[in-house]
C-alpha atoms as a PDB file:
ATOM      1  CA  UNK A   1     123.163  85.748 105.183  1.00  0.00           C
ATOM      2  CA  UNK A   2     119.820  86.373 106.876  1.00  0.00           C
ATOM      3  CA  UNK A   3     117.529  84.378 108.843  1.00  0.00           C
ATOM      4  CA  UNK A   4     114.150  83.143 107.264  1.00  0.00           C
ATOM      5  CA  UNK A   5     111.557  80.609 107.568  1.00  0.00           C
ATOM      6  CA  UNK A   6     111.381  78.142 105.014  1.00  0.00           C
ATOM      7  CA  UNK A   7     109.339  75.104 104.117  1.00  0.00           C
ATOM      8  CA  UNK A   8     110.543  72.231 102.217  1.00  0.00           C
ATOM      9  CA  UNK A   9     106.874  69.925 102.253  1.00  0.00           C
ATOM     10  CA  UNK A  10     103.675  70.792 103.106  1.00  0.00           C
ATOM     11  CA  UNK A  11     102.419  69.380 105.929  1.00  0.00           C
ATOM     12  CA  UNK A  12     101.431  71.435 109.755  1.00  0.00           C
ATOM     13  CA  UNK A  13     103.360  73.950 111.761  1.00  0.00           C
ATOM     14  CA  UNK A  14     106.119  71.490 112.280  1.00  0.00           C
ATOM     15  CA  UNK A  15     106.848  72.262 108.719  1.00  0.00           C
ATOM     16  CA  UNK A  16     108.072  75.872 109.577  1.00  0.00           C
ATOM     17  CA  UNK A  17     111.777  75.649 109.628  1.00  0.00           C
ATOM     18  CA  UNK A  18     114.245  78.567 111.001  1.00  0.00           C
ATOM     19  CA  UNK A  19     116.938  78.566 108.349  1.00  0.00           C
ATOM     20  CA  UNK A  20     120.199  81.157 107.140  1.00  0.00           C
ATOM     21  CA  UNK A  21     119.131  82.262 103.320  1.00  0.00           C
ATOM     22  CA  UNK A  22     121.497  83.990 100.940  1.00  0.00           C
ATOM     23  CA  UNK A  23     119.711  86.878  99.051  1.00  0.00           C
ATOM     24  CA  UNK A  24     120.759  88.857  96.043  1.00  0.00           C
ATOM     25  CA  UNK A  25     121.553  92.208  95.444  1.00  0.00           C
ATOM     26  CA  UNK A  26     117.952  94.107  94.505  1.00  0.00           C
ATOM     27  CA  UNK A  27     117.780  94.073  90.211  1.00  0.00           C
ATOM     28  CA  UNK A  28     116.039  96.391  88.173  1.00  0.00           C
ATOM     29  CA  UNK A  29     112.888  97.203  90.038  1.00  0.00           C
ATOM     30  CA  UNK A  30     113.748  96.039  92.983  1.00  0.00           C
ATOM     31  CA  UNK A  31     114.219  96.463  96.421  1.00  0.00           C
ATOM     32  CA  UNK A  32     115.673  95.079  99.579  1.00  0.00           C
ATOM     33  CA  UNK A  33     114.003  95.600 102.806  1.00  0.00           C
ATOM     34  CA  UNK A  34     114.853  95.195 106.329  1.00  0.00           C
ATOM     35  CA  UNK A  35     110.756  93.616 107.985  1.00  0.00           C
ATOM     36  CA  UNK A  36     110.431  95.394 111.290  1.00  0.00           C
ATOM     37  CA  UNK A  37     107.356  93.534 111.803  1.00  0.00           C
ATOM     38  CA  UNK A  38     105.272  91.008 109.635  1.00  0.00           C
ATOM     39  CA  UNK A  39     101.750  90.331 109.378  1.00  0.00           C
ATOM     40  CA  UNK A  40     100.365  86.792 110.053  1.00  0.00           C
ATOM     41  CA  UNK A  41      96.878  85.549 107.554  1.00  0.00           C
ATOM     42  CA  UNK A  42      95.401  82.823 107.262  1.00  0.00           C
ATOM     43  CA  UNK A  43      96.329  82.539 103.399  1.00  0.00           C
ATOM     44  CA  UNK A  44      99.897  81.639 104.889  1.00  0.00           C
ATOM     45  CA  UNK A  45      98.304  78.874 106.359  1.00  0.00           C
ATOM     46  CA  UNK A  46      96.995  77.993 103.058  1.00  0.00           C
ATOM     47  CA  UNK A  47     100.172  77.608 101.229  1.00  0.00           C
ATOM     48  CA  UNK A  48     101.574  75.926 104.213  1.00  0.00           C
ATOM     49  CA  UNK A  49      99.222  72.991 103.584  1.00  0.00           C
ATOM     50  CA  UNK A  50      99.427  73.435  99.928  1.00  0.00           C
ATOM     51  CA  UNK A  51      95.859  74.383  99.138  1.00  0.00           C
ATOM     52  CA  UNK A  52      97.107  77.377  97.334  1.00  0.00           C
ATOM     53  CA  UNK A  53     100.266  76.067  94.963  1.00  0.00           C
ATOM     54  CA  UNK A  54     103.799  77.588  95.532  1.00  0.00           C
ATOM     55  CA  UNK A  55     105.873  77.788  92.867  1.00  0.00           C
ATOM     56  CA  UNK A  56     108.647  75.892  93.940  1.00  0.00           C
ATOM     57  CA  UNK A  57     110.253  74.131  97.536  1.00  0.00           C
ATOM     58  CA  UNK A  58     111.944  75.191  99.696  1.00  0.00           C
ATOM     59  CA  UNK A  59     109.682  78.617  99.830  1.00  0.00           C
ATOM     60  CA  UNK A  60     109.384  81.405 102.204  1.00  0.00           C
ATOM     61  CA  UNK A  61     105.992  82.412 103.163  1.00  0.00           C
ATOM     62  CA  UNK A  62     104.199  85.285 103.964  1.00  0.00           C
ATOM     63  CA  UNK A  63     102.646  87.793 101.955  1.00  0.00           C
ATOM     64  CA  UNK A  64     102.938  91.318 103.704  1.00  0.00           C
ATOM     65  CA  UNK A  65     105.474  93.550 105.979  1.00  0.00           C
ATOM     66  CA  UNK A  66     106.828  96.916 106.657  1.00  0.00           C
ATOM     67  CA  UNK A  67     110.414  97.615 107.345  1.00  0.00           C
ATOM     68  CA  UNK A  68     112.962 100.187 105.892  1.00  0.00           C
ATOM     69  CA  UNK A  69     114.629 100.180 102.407  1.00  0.00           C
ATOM     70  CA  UNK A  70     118.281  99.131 102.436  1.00  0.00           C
ATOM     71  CA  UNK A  71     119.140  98.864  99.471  1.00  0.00           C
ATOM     72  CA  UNK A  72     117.308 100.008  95.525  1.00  0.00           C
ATOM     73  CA  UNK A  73     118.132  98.175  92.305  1.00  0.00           C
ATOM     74  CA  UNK A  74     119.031  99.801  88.960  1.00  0.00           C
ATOM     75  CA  UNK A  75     116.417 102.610  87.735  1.00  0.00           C
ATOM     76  CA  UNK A  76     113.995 102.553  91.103  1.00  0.00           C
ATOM     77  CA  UNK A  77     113.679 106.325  91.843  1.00  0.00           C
ATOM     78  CA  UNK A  78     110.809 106.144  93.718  1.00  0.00           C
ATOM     79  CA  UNK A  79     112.303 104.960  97.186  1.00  0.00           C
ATOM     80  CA  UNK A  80     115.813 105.252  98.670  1.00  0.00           C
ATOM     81  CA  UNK A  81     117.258 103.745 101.681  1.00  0.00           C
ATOM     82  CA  UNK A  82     116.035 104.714 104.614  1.00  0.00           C
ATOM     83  CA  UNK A  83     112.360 105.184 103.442  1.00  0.00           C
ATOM     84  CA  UNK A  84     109.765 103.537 105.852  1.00  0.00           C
ATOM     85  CA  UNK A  85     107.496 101.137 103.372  1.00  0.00           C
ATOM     86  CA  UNK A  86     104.934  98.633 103.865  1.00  0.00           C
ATOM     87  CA  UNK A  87     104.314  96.051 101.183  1.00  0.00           C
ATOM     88  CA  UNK A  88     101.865  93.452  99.945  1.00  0.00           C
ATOM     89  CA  UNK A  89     103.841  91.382  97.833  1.00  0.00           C
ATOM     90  CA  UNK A  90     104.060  86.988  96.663  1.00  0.00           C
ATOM     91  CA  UNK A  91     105.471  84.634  99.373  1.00  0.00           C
ATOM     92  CA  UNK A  92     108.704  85.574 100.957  1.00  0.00           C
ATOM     93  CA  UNK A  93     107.960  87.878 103.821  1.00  0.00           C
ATOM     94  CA  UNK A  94     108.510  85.541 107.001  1.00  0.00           C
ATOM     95  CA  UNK A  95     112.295  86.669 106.758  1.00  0.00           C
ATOM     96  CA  UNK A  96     114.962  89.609 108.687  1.00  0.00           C
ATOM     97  CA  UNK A  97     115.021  91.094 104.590  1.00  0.00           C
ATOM     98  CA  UNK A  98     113.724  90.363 101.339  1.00  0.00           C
ATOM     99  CA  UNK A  99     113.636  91.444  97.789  1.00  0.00           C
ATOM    100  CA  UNK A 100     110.806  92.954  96.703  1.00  0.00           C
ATOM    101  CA  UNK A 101     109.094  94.415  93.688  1.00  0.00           C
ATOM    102  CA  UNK A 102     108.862  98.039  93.870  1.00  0.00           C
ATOM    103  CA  UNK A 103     104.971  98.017  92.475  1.00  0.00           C
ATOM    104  CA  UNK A 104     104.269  96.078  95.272  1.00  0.00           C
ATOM    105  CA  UNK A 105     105.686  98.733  97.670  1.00  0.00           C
ATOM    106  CA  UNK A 106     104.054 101.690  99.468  1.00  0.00           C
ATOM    107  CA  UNK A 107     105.836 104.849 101.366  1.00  0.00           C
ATOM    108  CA  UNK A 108     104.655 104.425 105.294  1.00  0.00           C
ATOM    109  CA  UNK A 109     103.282 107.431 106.762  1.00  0.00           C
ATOM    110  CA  UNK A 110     104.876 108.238 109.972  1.00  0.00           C
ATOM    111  CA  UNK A 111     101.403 108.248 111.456  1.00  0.00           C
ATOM    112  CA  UNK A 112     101.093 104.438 111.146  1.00  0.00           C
ATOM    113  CA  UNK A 113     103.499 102.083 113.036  1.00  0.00           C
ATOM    114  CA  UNK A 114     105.586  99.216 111.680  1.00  0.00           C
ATOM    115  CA  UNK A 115     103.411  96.717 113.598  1.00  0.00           C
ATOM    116  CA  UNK A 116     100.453  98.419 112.391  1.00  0.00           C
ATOM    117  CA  UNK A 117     101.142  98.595 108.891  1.00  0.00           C
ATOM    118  CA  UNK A 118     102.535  95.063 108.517  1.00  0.00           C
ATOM    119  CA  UNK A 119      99.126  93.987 109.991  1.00  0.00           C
ATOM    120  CA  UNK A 120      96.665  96.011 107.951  1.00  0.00           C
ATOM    121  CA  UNK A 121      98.274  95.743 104.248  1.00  0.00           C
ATOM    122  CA  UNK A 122      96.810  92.329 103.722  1.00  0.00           C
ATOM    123  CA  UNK A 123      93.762  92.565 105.794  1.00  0.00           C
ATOM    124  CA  UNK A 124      93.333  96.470 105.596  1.00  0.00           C
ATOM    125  CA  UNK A 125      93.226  96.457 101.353  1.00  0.00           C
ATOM    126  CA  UNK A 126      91.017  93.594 101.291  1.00  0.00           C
ATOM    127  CA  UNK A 127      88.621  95.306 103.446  1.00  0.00           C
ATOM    128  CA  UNK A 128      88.971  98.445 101.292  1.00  0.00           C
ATOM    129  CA  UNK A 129      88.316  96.310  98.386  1.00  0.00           C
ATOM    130  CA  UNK A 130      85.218  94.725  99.643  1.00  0.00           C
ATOM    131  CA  UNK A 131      83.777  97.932 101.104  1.00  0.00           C
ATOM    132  CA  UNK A 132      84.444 100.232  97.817  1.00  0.00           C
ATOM    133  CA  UNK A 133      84.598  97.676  95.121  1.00  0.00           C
ATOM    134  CA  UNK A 134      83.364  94.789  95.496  1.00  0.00           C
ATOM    135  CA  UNK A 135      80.058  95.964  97.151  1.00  0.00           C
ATOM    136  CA  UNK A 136      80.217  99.827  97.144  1.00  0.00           C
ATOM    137  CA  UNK A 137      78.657 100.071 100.728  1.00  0.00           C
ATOM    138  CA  UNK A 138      76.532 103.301 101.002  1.00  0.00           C
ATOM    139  CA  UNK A 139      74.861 104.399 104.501  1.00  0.00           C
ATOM    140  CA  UNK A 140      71.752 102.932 105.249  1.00  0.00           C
ATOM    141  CA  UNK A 141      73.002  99.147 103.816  1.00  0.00           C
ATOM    142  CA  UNK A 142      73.273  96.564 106.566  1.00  0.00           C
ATOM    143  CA  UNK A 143      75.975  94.040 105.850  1.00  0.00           C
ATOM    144  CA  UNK A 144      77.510  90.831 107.547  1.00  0.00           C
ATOM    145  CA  UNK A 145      80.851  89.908 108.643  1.00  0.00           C
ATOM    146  CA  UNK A 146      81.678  86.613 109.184  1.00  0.00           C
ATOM    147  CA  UNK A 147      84.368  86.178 111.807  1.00  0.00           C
ATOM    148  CA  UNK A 148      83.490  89.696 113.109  1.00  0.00           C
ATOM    149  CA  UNK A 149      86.697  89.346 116.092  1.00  0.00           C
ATOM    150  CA  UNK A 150      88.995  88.326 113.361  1.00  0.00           C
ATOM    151  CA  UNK A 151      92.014  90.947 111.792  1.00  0.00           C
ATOM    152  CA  UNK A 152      90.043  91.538 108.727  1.00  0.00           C
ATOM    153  CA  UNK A 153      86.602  91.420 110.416  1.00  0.00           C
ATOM    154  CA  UNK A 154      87.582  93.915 113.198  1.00  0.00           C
ATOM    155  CA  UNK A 155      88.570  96.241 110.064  1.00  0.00           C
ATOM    156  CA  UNK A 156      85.473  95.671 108.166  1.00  0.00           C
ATOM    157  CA  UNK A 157      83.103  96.155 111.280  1.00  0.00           C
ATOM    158  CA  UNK A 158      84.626  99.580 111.889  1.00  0.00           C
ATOM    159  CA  UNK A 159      84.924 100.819 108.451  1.00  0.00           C
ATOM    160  CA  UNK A 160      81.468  99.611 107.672  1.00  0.00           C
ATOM    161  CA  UNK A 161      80.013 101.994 110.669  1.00  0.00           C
ATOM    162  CA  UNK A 162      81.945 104.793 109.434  1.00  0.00           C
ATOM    163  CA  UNK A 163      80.016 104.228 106.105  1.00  0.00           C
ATOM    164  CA  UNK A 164      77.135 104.487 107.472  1.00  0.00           C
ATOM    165  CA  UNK A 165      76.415 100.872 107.449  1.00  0.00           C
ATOM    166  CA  UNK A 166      74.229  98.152 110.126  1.00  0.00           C
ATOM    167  CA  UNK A 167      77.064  96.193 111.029  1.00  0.00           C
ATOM    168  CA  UNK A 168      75.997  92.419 112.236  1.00  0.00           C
ATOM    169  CA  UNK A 169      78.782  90.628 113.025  1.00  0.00           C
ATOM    170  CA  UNK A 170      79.423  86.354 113.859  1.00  0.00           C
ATOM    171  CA  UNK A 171      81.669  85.530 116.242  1.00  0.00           C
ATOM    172  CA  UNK A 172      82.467  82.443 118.260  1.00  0.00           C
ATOM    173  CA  UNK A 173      82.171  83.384 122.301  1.00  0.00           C
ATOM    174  CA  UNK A 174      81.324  86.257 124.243  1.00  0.00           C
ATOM    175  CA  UNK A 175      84.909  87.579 124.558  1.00  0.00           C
ATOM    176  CA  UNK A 176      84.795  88.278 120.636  1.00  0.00           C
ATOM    177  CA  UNK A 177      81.184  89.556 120.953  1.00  0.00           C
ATOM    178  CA  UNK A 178      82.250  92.444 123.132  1.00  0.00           C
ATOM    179  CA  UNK A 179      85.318  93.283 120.934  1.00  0.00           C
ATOM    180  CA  UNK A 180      83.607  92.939 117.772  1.00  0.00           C
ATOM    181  CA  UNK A 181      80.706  95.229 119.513  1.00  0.00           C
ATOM    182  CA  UNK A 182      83.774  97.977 120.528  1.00  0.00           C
ATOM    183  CA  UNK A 183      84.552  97.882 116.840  1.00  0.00           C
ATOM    184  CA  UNK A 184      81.634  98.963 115.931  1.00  0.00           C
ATOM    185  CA  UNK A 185      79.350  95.752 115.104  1.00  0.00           C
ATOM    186  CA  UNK A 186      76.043  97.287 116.202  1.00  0.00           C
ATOM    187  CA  UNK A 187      74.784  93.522 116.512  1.00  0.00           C
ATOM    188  CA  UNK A 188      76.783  90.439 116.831  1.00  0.00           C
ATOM    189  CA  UNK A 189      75.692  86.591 116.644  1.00  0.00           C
ATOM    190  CA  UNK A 190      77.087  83.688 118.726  1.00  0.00           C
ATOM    191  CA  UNK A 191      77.111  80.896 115.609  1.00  0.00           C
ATOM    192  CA  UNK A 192      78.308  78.646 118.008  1.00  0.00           C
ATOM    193  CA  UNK A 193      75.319  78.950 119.963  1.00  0.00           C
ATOM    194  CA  UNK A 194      72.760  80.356 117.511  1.00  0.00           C
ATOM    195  CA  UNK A 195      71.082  79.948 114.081  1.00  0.00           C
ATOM    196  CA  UNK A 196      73.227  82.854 112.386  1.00  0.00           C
ATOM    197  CA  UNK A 197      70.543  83.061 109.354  1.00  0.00           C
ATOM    198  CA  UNK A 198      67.298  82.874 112.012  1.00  0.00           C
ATOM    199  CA  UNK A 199      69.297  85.898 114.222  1.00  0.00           C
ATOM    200  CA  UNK A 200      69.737  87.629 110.651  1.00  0.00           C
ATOM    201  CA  UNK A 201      66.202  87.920 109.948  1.00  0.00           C
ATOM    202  CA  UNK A 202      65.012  88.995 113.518  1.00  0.00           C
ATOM    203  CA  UNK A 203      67.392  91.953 113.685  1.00  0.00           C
ATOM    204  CA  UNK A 204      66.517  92.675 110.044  1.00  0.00           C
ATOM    205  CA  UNK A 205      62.918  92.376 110.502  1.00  0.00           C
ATOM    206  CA  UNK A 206      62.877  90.277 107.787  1.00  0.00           C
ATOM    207  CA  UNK A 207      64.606  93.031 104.910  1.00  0.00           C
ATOM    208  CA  UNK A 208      67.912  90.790 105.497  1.00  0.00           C
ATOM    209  CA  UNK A 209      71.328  91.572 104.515  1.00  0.00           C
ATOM    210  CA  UNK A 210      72.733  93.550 101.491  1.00  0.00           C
ATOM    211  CA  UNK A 211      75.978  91.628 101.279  1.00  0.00           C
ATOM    212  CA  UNK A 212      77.903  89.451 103.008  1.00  0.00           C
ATOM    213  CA  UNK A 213      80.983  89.164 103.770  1.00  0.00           C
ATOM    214  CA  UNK A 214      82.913  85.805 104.424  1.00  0.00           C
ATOM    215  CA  UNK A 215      86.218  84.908 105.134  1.00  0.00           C
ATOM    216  CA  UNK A 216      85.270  81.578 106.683  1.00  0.00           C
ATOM    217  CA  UNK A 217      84.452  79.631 103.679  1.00  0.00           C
ATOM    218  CA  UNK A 218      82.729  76.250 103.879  1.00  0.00           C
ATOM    219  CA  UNK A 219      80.983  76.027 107.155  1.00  0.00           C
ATOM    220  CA  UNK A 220      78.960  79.560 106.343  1.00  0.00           C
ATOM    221  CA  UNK A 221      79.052  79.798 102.841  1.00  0.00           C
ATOM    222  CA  UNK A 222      75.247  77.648 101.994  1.00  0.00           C
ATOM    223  CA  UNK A 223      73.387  79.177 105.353  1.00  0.00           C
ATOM    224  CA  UNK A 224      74.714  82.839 104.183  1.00  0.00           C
ATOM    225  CA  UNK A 225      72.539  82.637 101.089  1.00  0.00           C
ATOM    226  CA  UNK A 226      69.754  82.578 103.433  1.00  0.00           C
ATOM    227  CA  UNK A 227      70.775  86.248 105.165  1.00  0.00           C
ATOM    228  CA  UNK A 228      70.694  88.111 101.475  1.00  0.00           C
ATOM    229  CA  UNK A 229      68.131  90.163 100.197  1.00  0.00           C
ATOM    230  CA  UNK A 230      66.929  89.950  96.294  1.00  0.00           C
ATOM    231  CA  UNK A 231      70.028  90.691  94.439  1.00  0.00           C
ATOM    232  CA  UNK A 232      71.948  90.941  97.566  1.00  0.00           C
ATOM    233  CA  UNK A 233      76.030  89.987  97.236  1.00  0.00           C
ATOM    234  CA  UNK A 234      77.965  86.992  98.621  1.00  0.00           C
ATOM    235  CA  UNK A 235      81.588  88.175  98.463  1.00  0.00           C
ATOM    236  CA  UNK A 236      83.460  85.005 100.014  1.00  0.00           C
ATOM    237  CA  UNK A 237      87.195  86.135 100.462  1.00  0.00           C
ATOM    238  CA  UNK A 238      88.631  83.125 102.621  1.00  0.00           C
ATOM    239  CA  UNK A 239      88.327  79.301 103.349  1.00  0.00           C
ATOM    240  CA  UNK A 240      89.151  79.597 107.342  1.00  0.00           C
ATOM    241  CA  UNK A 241      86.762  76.381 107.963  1.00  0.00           C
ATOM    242  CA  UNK A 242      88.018  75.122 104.246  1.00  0.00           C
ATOM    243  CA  UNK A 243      87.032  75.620 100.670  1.00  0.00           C
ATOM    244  CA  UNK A 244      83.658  75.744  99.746  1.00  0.00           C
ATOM    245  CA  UNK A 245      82.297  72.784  98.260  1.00  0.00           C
ATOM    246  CA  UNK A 246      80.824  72.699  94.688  1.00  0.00           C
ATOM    247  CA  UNK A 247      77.500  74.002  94.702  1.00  0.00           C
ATOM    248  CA  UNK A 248      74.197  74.199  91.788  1.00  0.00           C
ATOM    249  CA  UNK A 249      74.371  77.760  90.747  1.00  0.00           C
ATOM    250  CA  UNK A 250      70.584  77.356  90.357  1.00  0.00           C
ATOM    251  CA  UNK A 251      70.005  78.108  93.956  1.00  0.00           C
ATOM    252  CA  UNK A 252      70.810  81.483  93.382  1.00  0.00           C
ATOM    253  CA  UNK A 253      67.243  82.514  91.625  1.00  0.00           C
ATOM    254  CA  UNK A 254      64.854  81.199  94.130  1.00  0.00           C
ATOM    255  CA  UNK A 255      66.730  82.313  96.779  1.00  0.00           C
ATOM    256  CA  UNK A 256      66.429  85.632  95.687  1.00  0.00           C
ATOM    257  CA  UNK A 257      68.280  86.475  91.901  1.00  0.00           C
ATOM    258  CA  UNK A 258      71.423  86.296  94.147  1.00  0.00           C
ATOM    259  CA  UNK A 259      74.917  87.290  92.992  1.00  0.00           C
ATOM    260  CA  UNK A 260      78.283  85.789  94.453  1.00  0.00           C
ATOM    261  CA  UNK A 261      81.681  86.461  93.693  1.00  0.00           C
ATOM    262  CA  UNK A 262      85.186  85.013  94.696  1.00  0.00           C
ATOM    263  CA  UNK A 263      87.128  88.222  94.642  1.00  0.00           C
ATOM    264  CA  UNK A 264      91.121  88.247  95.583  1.00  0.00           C
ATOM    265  CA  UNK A 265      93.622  90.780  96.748  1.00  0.00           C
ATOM    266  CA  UNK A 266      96.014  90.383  93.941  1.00  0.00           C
ATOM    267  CA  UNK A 267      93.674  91.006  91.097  1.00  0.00           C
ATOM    268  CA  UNK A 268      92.808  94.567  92.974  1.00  0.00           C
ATOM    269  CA  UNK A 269      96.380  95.301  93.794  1.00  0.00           C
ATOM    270  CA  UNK A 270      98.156  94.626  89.801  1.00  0.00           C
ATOM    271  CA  UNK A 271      98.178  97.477  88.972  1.00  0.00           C
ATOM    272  CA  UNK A 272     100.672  99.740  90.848  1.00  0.00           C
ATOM    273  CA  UNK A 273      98.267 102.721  90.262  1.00  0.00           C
ATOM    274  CA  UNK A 274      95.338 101.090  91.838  1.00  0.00           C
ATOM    275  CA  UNK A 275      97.268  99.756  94.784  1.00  0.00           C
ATOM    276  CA  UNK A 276      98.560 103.146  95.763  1.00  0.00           C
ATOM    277  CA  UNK A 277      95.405 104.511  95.400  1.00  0.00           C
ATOM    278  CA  UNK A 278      93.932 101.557  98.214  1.00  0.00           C
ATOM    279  CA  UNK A 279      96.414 102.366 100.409  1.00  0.00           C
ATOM    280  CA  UNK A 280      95.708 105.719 100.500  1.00  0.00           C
ATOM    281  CA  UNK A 281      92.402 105.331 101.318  1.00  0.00           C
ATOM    282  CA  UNK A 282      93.142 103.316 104.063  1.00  0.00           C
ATOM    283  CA  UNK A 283      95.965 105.212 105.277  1.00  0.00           C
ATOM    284  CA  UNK A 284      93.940 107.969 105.677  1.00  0.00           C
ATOM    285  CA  UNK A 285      91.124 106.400 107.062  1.00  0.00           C
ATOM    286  CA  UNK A 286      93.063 104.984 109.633  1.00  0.00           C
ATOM    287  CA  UNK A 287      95.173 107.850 110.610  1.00  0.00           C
ATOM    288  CA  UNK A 288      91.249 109.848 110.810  1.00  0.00           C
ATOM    289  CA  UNK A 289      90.577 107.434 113.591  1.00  0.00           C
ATOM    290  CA  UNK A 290      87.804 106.001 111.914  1.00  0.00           C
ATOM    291  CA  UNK A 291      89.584 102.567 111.729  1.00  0.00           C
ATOM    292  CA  UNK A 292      91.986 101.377 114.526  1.00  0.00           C
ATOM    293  CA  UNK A 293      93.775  97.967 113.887  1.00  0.00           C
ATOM    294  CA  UNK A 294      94.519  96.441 117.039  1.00  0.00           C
ATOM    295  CA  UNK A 295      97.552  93.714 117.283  1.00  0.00           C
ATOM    296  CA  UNK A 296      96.337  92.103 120.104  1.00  0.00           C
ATOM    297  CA  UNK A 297      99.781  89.345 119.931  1.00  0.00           C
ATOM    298  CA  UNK A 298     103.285  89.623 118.722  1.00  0.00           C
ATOM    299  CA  UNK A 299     105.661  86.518 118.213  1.00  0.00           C
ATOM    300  CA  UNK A 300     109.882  86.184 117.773  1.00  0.00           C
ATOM    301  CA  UNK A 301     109.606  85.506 113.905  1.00  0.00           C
ATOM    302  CA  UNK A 302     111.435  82.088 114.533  1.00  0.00           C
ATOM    303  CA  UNK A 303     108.247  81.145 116.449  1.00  0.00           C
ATOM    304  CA  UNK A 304     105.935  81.165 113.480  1.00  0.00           C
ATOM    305  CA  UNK A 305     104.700  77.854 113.774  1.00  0.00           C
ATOM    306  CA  UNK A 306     103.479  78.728 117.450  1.00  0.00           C
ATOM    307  CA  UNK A 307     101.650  82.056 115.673  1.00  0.00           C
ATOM    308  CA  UNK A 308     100.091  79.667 113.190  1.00  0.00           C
ATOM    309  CA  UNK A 309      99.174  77.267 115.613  1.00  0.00           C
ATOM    310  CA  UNK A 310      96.902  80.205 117.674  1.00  0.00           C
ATOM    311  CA  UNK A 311      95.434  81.209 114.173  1.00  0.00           C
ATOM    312  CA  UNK A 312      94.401  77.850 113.563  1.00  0.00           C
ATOM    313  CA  UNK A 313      92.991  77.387 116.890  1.00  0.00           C
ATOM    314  CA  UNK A 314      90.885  80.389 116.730  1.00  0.00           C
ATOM    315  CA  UNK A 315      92.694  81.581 119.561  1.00  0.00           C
ATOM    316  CA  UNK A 316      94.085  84.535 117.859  1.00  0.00           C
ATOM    317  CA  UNK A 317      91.596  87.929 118.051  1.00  0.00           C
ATOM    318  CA  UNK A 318      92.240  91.105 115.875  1.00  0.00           C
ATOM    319  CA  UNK A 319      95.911  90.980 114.328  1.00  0.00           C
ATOM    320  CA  UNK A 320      99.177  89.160 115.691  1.00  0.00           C
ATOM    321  CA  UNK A 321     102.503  90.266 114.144  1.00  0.00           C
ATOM    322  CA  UNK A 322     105.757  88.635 113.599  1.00  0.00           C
ATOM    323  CA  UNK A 323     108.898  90.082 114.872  1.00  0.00           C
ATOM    324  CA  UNK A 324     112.364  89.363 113.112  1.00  0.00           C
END
């Protein structure tokens, strides 16, 4: 038996229950996996509330972690217990072990810490994705990052400087202006307190954005049309404020021949070879320096609901972990 959370109805935080599982012996394929630390998203929030569907109750959440191998199934040769691994993988990672996949598992350099890792799988390979496929960002573009103080924004602010990128960055108080600014936002924009898309254009001079990235969702997505250049990209990744709403496609021409896309993490990662490949990138680029993901809060795992609570609040800056 091992301790989990689990959540039998959808509903808030109070929803999070602290519960003994029973889990299998790893099949072919498989592996089981002791979390040393798990990373905390805002997609867990998601199929919390059931705006993303689980496929069945009771579930575990949580979609990424790094631990040790315990145990390998039949015909995994790849791994053996003992090996330090980080993972992006479907629900099930806000437990003490889990079974796992083996495509959805990567060897952990001994450069990069448990914490580290189980913080930067989720939010580090969506950031590679955005900056080298979704948008191939080449020096010289300038590029905005909606909630630049966030886990995934801090990533995307530093690894767009590194590029070569003008990193403008919205945050929501002065506290995640100056970290955004350390990680390397070379501009950032109270929203709060400011018209983002007016801000946009003065530091622009009026050449405005070549993409934009967005994680917040509804309350950004319209006004961020505004910041693009002709044929400039809308990549919108999350729904922090909630989905977006329907729109008319038709605003896209006079606006500028605009393109937008609803990318995910899962498409990127399904095949094995690709997902190795991200991870490597990112590996790398963090252990070059280039890109430092700071866990700025840790929680016991059975207080998840008090982690979520934080994230929800916008209380939460950079990465928090979970700690079984």
């Amino acid at each position: 038996m091992v301790k989990a959370i689990r959540i039998h109805k959808h509903g808030g935080p109070e929803v999070l229950q602290w519960e003994e599982i029973t889990l299998p012996p790893p099949g072919p394929g498989e592996v089981r996996i002791r979390n040393r630390a798990i990373g905390l998203n805002f997609i867990d929030t998601y199929f919390r509330t059931g705006l993303y569907p689980v496929p069945q109750m009771p579930f575990v959440p949580g979609n990424e972690a790094a631990g040790e191998v315990l145990a390998v199934g039949p015909n995994v040769t790849e791994f053996k217990p003992g090996d330090r691994v980080a993972y992006v993988a479907t629900l099930g990672s806000y437990a003490e072990e889990r079974i796992v996949a083996v495509n959805s598992v990567v060897a952990l350099p001994e450069a990069v810490s448990y914490e580290a890792a189980a913080s930067m799988m989720l939010k580090g390979l969506t950031a590679e994705y955005l900056l080298h496929r979704t948008y191939k960002v080449n020096p010289g573009d300038t590029i905005l990052v909606h909630a630049a103080a966030g886990g995934t924004g801090l990533i995307l602010c530093q690894w767009g400087k590194a590029l070569g990128a003008t990193v403008i960055g919205t945050v929501g108080s002065q506290e995640k202006a100056e970290l955004a600014a350390a990680h390397g936002a070379h501009h950032t924009i109270l929203y709060r307190e400011e018209d983002f898309v007016a801000r946009v254009k003065e530091i622009t001079g009026g050449k405005l954005c070549d993409v934009v990235y967005d994680g917040v969702g509804k309350d950004t997505f319209l006004k961020s049309l505004d910041t693009l250049r002709p044929f400039g990209l809308l990549a919108s990744f999350g729904n922090a404020s909630g989905a977006v709403e329907p729109f008319n496609l038709g605003l896209l021409g006079p606006k500028g021949s605009l393109y937008v896309t609803r990318p995910t993490l899962f498409t990127h990662i399904a095949r094995r070879e690709t997902m190795v490949e991200m991870a490597a990138n990112l590996f790398a680029t963090v252990a070059s320096g280039k890109v430092t993901v700071p866990v700025n809060a840790t929680y016991p795992l059975k207080e998840a609901a008090q982690a979520q609570i934080a994230l929800e609040g916008r209380s939460t800056t950079g990465s928090t972990v979970l700690i079984p």
